[in-house]
C-alpha atoms as a PDB file:
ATOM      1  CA  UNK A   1       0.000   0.000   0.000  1.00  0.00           C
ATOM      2  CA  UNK A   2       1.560   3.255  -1.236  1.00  0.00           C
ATOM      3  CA  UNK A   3       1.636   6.480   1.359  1.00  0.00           C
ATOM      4  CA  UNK A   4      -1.233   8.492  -0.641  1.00  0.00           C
ATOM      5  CA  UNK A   5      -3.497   4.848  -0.281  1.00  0.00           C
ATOM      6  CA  UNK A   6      -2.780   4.969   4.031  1.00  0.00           C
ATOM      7  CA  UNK A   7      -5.051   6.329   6.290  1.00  0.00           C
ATOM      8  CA  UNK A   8      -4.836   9.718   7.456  1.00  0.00           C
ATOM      9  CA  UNK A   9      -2.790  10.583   3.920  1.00  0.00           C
ATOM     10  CA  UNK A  10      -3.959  12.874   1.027  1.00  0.00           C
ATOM     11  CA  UNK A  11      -2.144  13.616  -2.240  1.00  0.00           C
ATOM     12  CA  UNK A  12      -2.332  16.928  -2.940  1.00  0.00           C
ATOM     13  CA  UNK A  13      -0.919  18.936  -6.113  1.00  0.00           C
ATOM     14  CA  UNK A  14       0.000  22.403  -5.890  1.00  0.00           C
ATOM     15  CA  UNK A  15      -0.054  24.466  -9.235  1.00  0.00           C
ATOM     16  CA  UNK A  16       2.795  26.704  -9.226  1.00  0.00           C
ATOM     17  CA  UNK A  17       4.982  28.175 -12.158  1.00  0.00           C
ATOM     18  CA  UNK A  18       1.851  26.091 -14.849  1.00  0.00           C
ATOM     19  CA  UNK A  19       3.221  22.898 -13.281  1.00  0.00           C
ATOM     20  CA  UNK A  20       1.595  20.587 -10.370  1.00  0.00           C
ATOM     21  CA  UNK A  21       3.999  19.543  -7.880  1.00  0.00           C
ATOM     22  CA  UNK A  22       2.776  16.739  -5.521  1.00  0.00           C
ATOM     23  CA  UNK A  23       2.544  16.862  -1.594  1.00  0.00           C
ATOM     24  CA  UNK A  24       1.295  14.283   0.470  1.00  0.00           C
ATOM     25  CA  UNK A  25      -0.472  15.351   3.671  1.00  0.00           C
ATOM     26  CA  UNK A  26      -1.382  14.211   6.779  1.00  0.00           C
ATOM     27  CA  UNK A  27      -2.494  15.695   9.833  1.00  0.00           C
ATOM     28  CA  UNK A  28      -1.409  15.539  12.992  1.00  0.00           C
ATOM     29  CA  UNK A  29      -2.829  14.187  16.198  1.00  0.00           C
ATOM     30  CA  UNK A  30      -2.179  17.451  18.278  1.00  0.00           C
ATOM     31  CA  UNK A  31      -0.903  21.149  17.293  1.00  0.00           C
ATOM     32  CA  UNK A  32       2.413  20.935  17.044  1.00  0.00           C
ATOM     33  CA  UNK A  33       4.000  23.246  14.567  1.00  0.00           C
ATOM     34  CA  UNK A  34       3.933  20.675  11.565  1.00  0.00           C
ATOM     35  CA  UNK A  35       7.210  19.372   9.870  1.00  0.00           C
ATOM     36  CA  UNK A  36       7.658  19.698   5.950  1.00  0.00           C
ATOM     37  CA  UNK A  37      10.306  17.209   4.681  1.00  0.00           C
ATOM     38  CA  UNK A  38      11.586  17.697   0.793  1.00  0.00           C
ATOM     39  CA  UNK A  39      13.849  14.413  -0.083  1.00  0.00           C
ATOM     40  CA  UNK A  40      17.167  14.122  -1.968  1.00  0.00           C
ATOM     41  CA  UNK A  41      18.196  13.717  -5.658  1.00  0.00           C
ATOM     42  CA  UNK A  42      16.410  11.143  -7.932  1.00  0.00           C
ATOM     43  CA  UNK A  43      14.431  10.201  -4.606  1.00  0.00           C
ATOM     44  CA  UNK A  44      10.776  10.766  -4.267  1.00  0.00           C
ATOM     45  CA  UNK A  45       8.188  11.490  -1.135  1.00  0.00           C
ATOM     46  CA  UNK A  46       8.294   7.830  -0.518  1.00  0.00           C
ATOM     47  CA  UNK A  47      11.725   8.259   1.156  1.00  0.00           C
ATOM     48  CA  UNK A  48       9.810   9.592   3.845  1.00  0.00           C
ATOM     49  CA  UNK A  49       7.456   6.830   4.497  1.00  0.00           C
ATOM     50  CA  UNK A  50       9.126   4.525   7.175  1.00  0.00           C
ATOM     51  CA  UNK A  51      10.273   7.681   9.230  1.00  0.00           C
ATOM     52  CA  UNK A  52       6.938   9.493   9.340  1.00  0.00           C
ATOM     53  CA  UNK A  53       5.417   6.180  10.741  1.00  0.00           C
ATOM     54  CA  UNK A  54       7.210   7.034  13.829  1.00  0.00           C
ATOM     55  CA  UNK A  55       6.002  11.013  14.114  1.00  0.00           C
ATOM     56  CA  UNK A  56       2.311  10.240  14.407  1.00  0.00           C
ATOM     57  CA  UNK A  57       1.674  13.493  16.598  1.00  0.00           C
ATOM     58  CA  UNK A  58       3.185  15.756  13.282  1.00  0.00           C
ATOM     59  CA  UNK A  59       1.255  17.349  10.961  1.00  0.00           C
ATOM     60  CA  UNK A  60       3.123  16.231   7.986  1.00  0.00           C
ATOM     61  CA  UNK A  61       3.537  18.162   4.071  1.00  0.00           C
ATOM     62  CA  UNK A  62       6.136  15.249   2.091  1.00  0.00           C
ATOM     63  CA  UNK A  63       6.819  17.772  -1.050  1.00  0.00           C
ATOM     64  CA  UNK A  64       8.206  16.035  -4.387  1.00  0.00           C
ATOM     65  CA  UNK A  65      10.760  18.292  -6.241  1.00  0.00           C
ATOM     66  CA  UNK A  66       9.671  18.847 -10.071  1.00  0.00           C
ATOM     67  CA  UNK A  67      10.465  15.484 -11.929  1.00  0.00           C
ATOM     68  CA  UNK A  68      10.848  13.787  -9.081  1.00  0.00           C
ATOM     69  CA  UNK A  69       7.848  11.487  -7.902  1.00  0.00           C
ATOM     70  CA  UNK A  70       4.267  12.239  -9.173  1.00  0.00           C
ATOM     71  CA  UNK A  71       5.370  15.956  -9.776  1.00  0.00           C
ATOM     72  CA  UNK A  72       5.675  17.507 -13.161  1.00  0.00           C
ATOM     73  CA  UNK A  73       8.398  17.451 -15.116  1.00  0.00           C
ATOM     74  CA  UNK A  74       9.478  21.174 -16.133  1.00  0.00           C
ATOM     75  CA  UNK A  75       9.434  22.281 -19.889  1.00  0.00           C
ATOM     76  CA  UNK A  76      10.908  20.597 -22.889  1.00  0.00           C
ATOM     77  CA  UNK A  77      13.797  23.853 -23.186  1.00  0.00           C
ATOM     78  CA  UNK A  78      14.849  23.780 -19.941  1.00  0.00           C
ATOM     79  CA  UNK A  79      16.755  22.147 -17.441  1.00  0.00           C
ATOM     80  CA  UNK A  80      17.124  21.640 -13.595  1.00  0.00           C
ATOM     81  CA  UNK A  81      18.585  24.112 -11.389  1.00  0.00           C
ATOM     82  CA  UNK A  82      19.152  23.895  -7.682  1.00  0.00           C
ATOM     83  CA  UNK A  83      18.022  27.711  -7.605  1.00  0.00           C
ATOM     84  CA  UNK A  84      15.112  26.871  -9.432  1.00  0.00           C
ATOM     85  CA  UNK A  85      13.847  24.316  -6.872  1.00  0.00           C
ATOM     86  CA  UNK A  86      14.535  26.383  -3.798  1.00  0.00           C
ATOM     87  CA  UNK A  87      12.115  28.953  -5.562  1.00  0.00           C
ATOM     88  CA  UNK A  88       9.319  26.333  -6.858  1.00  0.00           C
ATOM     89  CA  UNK A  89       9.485  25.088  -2.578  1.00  0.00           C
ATOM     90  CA  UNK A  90       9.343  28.926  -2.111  1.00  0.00           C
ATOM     91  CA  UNK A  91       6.062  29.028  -4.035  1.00  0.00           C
ATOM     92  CA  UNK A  92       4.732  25.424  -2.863  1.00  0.00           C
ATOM     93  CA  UNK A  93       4.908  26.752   1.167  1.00  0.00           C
ATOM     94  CA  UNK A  94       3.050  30.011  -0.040  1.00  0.00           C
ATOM     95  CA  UNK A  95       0.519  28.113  -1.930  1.00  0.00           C
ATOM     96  CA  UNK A  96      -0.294  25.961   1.005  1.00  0.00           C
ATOM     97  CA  UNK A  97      -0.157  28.556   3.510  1.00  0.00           C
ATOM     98  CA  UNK A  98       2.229  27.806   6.269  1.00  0.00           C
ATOM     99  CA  UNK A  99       3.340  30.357   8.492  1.00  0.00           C
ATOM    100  CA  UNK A 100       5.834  28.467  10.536  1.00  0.00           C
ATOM    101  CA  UNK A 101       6.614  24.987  10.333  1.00  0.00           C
ATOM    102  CA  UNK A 102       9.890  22.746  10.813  1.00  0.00           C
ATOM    103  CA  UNK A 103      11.592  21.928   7.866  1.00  0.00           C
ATOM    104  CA  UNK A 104      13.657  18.516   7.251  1.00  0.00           C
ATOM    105  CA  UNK A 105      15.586  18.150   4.047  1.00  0.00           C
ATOM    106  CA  UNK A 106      17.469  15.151   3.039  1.00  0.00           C
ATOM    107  CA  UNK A 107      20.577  15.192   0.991  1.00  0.00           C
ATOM    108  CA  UNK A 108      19.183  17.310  -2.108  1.00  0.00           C
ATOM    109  CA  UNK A 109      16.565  18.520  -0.026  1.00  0.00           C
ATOM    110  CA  UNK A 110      19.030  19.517   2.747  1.00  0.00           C
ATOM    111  CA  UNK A 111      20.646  21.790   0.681  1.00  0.00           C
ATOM    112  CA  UNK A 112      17.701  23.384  -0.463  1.00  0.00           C
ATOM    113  CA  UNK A 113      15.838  23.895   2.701  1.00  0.00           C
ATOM    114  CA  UNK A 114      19.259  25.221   4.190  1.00  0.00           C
ATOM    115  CA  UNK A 115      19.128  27.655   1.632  1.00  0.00           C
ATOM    116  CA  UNK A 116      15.522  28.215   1.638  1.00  0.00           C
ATOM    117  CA  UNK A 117      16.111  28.946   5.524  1.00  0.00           C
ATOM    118  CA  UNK A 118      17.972  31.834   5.300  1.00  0.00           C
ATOM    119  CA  UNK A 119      15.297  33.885   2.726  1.00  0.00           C
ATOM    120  CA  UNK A 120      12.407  32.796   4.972  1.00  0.00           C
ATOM    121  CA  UNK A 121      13.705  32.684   8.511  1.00  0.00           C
ATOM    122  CA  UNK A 122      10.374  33.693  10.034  1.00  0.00           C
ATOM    123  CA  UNK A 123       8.642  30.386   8.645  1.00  0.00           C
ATOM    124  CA  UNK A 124      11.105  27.646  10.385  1.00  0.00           C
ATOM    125  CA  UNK A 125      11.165  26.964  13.499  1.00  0.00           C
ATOM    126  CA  UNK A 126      13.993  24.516  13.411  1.00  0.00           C
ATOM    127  CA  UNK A 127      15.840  23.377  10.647  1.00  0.00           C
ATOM    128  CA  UNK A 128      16.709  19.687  10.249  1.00  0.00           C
ATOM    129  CA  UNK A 129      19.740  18.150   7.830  1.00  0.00           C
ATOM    130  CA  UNK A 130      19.870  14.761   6.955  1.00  0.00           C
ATOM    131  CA  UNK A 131      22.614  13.594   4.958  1.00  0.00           C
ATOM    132  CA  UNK A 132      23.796  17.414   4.438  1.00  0.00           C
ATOM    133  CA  UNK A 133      26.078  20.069   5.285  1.00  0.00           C
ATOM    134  CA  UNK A 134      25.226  22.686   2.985  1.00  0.00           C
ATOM    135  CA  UNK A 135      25.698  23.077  -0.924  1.00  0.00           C
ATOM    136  CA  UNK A 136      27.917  20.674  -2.840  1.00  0.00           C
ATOM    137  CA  UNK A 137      30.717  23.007  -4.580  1.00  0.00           C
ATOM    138  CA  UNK A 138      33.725  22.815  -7.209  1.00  0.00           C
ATOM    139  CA  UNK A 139      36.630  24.527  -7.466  1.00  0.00           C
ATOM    140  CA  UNK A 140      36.777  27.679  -9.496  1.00  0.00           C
ATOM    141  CA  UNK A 141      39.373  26.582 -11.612  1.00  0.00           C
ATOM    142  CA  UNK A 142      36.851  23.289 -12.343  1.00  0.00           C
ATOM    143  CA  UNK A 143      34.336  25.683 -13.923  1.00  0.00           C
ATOM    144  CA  UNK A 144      35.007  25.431 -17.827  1.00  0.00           C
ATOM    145  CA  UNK A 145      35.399  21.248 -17.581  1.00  0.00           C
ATOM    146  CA  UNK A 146      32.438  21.075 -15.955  1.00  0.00           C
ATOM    147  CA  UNK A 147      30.725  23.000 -18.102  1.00  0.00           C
ATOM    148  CA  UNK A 148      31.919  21.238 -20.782  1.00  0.00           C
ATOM    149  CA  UNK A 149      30.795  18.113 -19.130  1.00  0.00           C
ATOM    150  CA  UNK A 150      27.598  19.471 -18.218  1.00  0.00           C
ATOM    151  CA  UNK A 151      26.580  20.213 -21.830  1.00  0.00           C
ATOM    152  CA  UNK A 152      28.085  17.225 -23.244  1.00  0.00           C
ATOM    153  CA  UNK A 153      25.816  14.842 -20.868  1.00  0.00           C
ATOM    154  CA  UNK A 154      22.852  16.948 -22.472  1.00  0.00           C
ATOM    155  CA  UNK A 155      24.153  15.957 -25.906  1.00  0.00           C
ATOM    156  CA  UNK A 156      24.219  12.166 -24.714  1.00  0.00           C
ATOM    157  CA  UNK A 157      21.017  12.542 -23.087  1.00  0.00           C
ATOM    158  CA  UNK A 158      19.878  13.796 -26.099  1.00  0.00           C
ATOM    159  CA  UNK A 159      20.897  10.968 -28.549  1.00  0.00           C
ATOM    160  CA  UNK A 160      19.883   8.395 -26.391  1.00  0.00           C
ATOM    161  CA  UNK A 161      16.214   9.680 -25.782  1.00  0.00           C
ATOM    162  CA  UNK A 162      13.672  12.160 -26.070  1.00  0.00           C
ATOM    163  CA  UNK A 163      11.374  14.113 -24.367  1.00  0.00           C
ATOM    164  CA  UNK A 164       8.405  12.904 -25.715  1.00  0.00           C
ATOM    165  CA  UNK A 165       9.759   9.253 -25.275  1.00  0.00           C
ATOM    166  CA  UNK A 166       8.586   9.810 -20.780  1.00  0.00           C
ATOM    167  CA  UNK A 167       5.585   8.334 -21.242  1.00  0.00           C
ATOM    168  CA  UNK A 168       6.975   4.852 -23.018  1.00  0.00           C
ATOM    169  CA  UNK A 169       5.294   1.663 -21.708  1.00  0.00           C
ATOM    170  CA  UNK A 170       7.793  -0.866 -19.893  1.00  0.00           C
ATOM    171  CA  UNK A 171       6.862  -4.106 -19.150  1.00  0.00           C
ATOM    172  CA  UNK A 172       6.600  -5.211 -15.462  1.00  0.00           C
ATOM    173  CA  UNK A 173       9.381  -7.699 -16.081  1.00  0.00           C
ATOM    174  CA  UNK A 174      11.662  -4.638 -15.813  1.00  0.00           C
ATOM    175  CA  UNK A 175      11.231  -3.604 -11.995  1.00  0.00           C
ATOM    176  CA  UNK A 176      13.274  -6.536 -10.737  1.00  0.00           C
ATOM    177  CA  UNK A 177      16.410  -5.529 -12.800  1.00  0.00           C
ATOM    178  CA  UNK A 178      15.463  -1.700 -11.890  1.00  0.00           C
ATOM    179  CA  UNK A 179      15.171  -2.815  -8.538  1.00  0.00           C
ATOM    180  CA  UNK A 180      18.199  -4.330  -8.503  1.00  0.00           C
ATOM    181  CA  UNK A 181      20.271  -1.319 -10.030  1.00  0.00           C
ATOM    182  CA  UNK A 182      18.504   1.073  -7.820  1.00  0.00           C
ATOM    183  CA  UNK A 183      19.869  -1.094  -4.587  1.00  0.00           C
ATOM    184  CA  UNK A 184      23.666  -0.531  -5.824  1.00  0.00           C
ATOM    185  CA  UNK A 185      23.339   2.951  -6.199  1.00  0.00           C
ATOM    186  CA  UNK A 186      22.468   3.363  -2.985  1.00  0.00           C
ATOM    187  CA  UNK A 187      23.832   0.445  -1.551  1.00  0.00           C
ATOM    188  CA  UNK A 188      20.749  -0.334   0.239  1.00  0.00           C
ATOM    189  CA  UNK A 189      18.718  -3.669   0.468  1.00  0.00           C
ATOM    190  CA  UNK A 190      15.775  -4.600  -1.859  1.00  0.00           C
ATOM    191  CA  UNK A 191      12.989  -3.579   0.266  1.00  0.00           C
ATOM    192  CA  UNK A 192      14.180   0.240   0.485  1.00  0.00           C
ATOM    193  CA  UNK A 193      14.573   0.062  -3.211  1.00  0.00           C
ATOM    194  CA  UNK A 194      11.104  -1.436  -4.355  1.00  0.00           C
ATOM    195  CA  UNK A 195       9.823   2.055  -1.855  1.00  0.00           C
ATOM    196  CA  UNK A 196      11.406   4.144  -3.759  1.00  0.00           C
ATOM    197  CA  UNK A 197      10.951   2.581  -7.235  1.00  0.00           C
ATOM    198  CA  UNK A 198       7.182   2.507  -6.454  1.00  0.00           C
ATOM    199  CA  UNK A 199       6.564   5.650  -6.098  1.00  0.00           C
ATOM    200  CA  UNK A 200       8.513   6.795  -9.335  1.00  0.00           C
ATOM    201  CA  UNK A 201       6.204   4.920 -11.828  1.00  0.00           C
ATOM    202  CA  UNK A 202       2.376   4.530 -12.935  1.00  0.00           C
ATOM    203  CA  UNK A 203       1.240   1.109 -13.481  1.00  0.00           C
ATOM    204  CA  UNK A 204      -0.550   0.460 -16.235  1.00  0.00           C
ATOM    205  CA  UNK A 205      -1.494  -3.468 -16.740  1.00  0.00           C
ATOM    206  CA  UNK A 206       1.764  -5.553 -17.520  1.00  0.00           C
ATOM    207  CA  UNK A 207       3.100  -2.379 -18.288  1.00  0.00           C
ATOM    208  CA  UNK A 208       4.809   0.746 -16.572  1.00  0.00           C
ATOM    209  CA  UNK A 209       5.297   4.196 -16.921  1.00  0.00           C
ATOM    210  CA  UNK A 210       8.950   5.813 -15.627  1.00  0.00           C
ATOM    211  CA  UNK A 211       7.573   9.097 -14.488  1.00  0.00           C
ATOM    212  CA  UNK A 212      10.958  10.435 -13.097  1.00  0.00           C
ATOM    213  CA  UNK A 213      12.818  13.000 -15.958  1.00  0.00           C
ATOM    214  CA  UNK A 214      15.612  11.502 -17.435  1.00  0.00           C
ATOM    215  CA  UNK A 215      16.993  15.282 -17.778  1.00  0.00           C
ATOM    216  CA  UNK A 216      17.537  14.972 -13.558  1.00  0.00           C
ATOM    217  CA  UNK A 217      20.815  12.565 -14.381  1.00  0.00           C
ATOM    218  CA  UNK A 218      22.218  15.474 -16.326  1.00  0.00           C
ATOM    219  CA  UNK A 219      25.426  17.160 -14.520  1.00  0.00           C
ATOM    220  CA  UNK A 220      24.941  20.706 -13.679  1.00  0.00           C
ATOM    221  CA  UNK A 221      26.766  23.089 -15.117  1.00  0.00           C
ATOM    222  CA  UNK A 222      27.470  25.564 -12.725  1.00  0.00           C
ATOM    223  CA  UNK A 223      28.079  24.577  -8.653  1.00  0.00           C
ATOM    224  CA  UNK A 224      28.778  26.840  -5.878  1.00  0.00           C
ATOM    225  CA  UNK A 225      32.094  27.466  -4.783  1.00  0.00           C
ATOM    226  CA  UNK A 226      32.889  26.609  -1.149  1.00  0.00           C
ATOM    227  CA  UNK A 227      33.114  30.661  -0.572  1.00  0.00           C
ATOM    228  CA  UNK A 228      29.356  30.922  -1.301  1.00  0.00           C
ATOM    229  CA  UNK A 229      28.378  27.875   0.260  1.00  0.00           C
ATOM    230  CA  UNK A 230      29.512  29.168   3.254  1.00  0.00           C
ATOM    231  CA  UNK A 231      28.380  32.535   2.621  1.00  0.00           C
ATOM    232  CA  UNK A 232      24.910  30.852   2.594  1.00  0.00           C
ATOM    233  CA  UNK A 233      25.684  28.750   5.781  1.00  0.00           C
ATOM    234  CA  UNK A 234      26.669  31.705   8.068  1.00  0.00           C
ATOM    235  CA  UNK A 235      23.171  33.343   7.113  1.00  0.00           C
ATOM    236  CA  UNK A 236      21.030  30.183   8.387  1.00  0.00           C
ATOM    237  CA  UNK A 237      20.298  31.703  12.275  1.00  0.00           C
ATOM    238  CA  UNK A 238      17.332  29.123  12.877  1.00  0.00           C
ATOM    239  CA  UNK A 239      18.137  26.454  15.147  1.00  0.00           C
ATOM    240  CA  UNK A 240      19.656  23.608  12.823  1.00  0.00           C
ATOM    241  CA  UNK A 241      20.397  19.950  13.341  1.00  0.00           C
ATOM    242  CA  UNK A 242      22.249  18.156  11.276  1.00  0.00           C
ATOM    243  CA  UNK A 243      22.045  14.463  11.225  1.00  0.00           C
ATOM    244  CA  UNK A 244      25.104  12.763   9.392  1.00  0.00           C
ATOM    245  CA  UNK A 245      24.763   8.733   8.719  1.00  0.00           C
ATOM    246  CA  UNK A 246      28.347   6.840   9.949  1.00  0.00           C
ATOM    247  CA  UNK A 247      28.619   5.025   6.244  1.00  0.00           C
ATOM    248  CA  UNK A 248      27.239   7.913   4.919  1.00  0.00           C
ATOM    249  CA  UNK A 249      28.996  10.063   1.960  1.00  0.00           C
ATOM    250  CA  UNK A 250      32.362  11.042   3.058  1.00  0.00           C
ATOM    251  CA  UNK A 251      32.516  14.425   0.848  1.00  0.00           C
ATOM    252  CA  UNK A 252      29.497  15.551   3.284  1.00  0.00           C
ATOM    253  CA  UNK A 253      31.136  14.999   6.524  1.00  0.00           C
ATOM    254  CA  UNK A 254      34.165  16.899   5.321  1.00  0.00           C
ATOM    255  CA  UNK A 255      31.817  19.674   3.967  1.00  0.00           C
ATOM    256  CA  UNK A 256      30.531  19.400   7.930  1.00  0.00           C
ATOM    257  CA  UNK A 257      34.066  19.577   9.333  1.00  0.00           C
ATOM    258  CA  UNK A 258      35.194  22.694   7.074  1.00  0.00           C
ATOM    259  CA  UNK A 259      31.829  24.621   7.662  1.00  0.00           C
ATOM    260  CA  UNK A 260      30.499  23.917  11.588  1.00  0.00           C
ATOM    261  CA  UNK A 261      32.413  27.028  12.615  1.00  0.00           C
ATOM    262  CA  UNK A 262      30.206  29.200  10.278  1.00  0.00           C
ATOM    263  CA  UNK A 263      27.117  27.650  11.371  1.00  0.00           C
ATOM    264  CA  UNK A 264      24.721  30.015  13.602  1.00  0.00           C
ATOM    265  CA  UNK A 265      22.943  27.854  15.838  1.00  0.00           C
ATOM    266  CA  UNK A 266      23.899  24.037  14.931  1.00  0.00           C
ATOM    267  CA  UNK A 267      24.193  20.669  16.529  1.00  0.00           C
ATOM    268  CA  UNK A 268      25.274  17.753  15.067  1.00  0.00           C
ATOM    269  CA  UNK A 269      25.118  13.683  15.152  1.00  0.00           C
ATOM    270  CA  UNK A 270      25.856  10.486  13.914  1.00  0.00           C
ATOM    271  CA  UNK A 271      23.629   7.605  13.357  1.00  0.00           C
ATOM    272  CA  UNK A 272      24.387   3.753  11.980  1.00  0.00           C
ATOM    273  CA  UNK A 273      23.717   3.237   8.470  1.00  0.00           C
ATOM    274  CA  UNK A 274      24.672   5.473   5.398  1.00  0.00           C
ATOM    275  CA  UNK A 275      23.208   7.856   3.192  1.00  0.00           C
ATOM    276  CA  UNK A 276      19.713   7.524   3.277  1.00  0.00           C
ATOM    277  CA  UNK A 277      19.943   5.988   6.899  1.00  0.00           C
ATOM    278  CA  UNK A 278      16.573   7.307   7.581  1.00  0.00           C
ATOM    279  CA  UNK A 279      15.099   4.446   5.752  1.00  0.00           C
ATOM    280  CA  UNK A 280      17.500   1.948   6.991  1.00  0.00           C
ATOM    281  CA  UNK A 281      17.259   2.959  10.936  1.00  0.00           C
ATOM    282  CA  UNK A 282      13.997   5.033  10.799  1.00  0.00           C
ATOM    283  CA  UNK A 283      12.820   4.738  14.180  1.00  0.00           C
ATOM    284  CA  UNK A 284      16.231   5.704  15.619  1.00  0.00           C
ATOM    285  CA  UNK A 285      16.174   8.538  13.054  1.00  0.00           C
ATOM    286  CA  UNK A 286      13.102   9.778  13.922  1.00  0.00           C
ATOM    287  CA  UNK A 287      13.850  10.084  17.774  1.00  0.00           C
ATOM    288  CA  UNK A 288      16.653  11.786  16.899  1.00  0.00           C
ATOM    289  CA  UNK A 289      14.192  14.399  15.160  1.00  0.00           C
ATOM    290  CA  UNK A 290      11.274  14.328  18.178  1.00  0.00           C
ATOM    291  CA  UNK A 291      14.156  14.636  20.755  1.00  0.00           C
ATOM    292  CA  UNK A 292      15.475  17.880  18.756  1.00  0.00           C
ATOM    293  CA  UNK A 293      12.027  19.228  18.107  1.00  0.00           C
ATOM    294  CA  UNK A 294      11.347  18.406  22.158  1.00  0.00           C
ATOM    295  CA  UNK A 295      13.823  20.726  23.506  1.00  0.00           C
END
């Protein structure tokens, strides 16, 4: 049973920028400030499903980044921007009128709801990071190779598909070897996988639809530098946590160990597991998150 088929969950879509981008709601059991979680790259809302079994009392908004999930994908001439998203979430939390609210971001999603926190500190209450430290960055002198590699992965994306080709029927037979890819990735177990690979398509008979846009593997071309990203840190004076898995991506503890100092108001832990540890431990994760939220 999917998270919009539970009791006590809605799917919602919120039209902003002539696109619908999906949140799934659920209220809460008292009136705690609700929590809003927005989930990492190539995930979907479904990488919030095991950890929001264990925050009952929440009200709950799961928001799925354009081409991500059940959201829309953006237009045929363009292409996705980290900027962009923190804007479309700027719109989505105006559209569904929330004046304050604690904000959880995982991995992707941690980077844009750090940035998101310091052009709306008024709306958070506290700030949650799972898996994330900030922006990822390059090097300055990176910037022309990785625009060249940037464009040329359009090129190959380009050859090897096409836009109208999103809605091609797969059949079923498929989703074990999808399955299977999506568990090395991110070297997690089956079960994890089939979560998050249910979510991303639309049944349809012995057939399947991939509803995720191919244009999200793309590289982008431009990336902070580590100046900015800490620019952007330093201006984040809500209360933050930031929640770090012990297997977890090593380039994000280091971004953690080069930017605490510029951090406002931050504590910070480890839990077992790795990168997406808050479907592998997500009880442990979430009292992690109720215990922060307590105090």
């Amino acid at each position: 049973m999917s998270l919009s088929e539970k009791p006590n969950w809605q799917q919602k879509y919120v039209e902003v920028l002539g696109r619908q981008v999906s949140v799934l709601h659920k209220l809460g059991e008292n009136d705690k400030l609700p929590l809003v979680f927005v989930h990492g790259w190539l995930d979907n809302a479904a990488s919030f499903e095991l950890i929001t079994s264990f925050l009952d009392e929440y009200e709950i908004y799961l928001v799925e980044l354009s081409g991500h999930g059940k959201s829309d994908h953006i237009g045929a001439d363009a292409h996705y921007h980290l900027v962009d998203w923190v804007y479309e979430f700027k719109l989505v939390v105006k559209q569904l009128e929330l004046d304050k609210f604690n904000l959880i971001g995982h991995s992707l999603g941690g980077i844009l709801a750090s940035i998101y926190s310091t052009l709306e500190q008024d709306k958070i209450n506290k700030l949650i990071l799972l898996e994330s430290a900030g922006a990822f960055v390059q090097p300055n002198q990176d910037l022309v190779e990785n625009l060249k590699a940037a464009f040329t992965s359009r090129d190959q994306l380009a050859i090897k598909t096409s836009h109208s080709e999103k809605n091609k029927l797969r059949p079923i037979s498929l989703l074990a070897s999808l399955i299977d890819s999506r568990c090395k990735a991110g070297d997690f177990n089956q079960e994890i996988a089939s979560i998050l690979i249910e979510r991303n398509i639309e049944r349809k008979d012995a057939f399947f639809i991939w509803r995720s846009d191919a244009r999200l593997k793309t590289l982008s071309p431009i990336r902070l530098s580590e100046e900015q990203a800490v620019e952007l840190v330093s201006h984040i004076h809500v209360p933050c946590l930031i929640i770090l898995g012990e297997t977890g991506f090593k380039s994000i503890s280091e971004d953690l160990e080069r930017r605490q100092a510029y951090f406002n108001n931050m504590q910070h832990t480890q839990v077992p597991g790795g990168h997406h540890f808050h479907l592998e431990h997500p009880e442990l994760a979430a009292q992690k998150i109720i215990e922060y939220l307590s105090v």
